[in-house]
N, C-alpha and C. Protein backbone atom coordinates (compact mmCIF):
# COMPACT_ATOMS: atom_id res chain seq x y z
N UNK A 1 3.60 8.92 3.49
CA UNK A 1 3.78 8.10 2.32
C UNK A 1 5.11 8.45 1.68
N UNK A 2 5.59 7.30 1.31
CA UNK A 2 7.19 7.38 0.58
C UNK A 2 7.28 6.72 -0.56
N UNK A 3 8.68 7.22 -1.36
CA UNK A 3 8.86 5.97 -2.50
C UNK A 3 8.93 4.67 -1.41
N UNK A 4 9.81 4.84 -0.67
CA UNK A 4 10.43 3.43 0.34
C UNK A 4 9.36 2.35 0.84
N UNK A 5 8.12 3.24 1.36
CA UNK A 5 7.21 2.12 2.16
C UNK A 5 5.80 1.91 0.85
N UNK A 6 5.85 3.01 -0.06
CA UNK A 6 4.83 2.73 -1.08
C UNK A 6 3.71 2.50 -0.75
N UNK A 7 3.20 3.19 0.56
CA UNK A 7 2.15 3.52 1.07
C UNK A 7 0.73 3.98 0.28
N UNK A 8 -0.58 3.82 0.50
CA UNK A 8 -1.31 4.91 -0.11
C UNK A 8 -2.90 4.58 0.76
N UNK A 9 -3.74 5.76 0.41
CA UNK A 9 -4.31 5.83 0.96
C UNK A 9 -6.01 5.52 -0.05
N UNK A 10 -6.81 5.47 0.81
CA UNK A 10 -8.58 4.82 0.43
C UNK A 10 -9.32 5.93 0.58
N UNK A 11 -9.87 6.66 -0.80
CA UNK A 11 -10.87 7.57 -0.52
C UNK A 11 -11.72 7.35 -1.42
N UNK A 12 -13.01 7.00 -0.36
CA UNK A 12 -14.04 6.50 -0.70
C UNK A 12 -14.89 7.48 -1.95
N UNK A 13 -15.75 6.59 -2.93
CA UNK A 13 -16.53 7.64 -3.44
C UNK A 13 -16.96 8.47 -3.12
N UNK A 14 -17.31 9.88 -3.94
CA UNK A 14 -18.00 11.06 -3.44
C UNK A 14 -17.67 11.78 -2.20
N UNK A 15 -16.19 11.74 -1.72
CA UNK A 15 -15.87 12.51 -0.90
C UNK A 15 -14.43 13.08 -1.72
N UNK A 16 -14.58 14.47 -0.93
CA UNK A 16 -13.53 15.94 -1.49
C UNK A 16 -12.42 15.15 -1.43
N UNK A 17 -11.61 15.58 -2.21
CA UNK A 17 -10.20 14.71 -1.94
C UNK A 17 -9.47 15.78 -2.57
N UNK A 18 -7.81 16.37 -1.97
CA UNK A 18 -6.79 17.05 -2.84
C UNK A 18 -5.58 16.40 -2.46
N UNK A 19 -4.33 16.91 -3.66
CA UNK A 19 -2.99 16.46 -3.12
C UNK A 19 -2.00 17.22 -3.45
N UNK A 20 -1.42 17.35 -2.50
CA UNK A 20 0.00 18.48 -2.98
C UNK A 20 0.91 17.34 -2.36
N UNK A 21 2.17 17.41 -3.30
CA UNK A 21 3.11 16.76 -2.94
C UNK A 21 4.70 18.34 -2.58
N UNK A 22 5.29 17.64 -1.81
CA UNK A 22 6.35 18.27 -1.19
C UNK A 22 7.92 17.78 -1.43
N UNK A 23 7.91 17.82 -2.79
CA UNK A 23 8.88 17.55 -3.74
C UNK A 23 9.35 17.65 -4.52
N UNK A 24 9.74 17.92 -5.49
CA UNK A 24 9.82 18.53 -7.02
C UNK A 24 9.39 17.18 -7.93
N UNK A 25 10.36 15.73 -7.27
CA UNK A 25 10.29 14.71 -8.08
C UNK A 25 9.27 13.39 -7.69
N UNK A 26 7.82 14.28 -7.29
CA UNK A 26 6.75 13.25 -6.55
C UNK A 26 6.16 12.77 -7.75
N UNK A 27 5.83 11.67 -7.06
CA UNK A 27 4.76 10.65 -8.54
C UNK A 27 3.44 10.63 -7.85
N UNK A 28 2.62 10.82 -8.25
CA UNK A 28 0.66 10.98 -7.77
C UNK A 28 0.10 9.80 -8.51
N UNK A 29 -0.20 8.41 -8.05
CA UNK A 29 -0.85 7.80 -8.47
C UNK A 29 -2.30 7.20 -8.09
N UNK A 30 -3.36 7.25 -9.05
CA UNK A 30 -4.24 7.02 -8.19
C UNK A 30 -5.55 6.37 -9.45
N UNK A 31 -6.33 5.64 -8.58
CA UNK A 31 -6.78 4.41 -9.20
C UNK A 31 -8.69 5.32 -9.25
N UNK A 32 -9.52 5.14 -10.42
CA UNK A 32 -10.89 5.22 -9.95
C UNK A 32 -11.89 4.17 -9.79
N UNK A 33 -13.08 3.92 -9.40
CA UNK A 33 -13.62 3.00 -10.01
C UNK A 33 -14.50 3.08 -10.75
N UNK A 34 -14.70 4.26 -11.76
CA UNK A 34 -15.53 4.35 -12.76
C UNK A 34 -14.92 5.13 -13.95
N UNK A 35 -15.05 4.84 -15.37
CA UNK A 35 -13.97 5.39 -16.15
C UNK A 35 -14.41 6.98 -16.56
N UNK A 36 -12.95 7.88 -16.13
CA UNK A 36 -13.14 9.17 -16.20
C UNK A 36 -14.08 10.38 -17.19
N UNK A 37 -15.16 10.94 -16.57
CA UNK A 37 -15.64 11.92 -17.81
C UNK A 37 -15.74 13.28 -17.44
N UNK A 38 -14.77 13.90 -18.03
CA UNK A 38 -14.66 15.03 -17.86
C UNK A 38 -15.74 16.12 -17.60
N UNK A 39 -16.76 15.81 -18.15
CA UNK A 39 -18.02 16.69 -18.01
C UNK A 39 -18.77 16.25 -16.48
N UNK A 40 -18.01 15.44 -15.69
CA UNK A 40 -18.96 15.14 -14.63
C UNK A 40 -18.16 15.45 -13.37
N UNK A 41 -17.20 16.25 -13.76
CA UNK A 41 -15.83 16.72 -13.05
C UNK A 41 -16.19 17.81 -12.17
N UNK A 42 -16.05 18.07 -10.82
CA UNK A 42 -16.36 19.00 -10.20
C UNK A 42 -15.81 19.06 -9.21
N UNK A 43 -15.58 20.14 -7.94
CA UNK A 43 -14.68 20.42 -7.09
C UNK A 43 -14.90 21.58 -6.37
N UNK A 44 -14.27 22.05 -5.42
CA UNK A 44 -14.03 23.02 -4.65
C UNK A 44 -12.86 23.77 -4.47
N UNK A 45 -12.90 24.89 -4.63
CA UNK A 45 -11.44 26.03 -4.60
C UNK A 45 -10.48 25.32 -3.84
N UNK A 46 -9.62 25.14 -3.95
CA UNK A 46 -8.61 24.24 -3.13
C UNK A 46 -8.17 25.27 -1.47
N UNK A 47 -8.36 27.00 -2.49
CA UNK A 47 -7.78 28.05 -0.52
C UNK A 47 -9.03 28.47 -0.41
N UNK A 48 -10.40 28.06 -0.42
CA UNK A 48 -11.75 28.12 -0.05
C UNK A 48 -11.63 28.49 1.33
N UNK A 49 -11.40 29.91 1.53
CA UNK A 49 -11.64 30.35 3.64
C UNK A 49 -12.24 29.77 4.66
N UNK A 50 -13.45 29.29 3.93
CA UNK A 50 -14.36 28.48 4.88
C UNK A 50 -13.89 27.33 5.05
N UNK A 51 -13.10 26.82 4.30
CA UNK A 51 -12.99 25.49 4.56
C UNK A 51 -11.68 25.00 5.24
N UNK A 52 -10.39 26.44 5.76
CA UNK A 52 -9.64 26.75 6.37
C UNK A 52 -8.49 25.54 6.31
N UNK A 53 -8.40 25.36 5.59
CA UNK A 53 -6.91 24.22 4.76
C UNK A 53 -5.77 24.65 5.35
N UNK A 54 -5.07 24.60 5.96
CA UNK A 54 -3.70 24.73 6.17
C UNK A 54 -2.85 24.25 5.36
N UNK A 55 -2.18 24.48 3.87
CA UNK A 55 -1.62 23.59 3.22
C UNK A 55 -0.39 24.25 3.32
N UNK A 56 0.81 23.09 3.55
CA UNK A 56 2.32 23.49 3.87
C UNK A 56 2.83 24.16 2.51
N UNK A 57 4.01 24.87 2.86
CA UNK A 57 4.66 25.08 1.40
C UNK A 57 4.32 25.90 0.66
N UNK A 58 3.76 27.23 1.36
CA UNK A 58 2.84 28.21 0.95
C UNK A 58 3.50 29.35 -0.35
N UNK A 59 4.64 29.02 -0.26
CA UNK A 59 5.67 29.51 -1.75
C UNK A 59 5.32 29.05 -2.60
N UNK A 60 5.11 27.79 -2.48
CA UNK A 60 5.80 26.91 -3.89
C UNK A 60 4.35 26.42 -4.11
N UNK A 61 3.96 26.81 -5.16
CA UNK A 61 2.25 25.84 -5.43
C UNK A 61 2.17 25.85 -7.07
N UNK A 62 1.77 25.57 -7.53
CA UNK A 62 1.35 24.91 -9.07
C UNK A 62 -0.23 24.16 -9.16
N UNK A 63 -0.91 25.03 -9.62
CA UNK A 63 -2.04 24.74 -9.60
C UNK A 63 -3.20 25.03 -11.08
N UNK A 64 -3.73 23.83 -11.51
CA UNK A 64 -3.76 23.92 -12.86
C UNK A 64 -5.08 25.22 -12.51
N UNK A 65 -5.09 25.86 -14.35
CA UNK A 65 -6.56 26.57 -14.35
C UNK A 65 -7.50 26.28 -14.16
N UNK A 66 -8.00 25.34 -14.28
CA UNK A 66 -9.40 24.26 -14.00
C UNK A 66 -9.59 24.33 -12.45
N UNK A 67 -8.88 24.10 -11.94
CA UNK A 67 -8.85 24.13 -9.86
C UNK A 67 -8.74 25.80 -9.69
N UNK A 68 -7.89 26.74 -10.56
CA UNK A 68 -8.32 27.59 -10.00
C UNK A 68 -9.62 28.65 -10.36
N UNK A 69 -10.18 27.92 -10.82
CA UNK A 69 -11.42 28.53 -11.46
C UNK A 69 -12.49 27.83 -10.77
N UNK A 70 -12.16 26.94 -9.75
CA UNK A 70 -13.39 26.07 -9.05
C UNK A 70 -14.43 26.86 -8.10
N UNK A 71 -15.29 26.64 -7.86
CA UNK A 71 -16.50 27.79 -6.94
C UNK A 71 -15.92 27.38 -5.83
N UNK A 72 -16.14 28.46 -4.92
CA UNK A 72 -16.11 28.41 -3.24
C UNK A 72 -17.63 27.60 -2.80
N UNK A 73 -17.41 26.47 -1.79
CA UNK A 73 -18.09 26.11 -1.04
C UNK A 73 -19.52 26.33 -1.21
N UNK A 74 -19.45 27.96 -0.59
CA UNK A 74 -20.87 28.56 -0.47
C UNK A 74 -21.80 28.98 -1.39
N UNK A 75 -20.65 28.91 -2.72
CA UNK A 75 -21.42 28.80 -4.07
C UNK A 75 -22.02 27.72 -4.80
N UNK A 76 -21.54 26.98 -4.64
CA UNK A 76 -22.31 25.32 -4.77
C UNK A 76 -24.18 25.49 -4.89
């Protein structure tokens, strides 16, 4: 996905979804279909072992407190 081709992608309800962008000057846009409530917000550790992520760019990460305070997998 680029500014140029303005690509994006379909992720269906109720499945895990993350995004790191590999840029300094990336734009993240993204659409729901139900209006956001914070109290119904939930997730998975983003470097969860078990779930063995390979995410590029292993220097450079920015990751709010809320994600890093998320349970591992097996805690669910």
């Amino acid at each position: 996905m680029t500014a140029d081709n303005r690509a994006s992608i379909y992720i269906p309800a109720g499945f895990a979804h993350g995004f790191q962008t590999l840029t300094d000057d990336a734009e993240v846009v993204y659409h729901i279909s139900e209006p956001h409530r914070s109290e119904a917000a939930r997730g998975v550790r983003w470097d969860d072992p078990d779930l063995a992520i390979v995410w590029p760019k292993a220097t450079q990460r920015v990751i709010s407190a809320r994600d890093r305070a998320l349970p591992r997998l097996h805690d669910l």
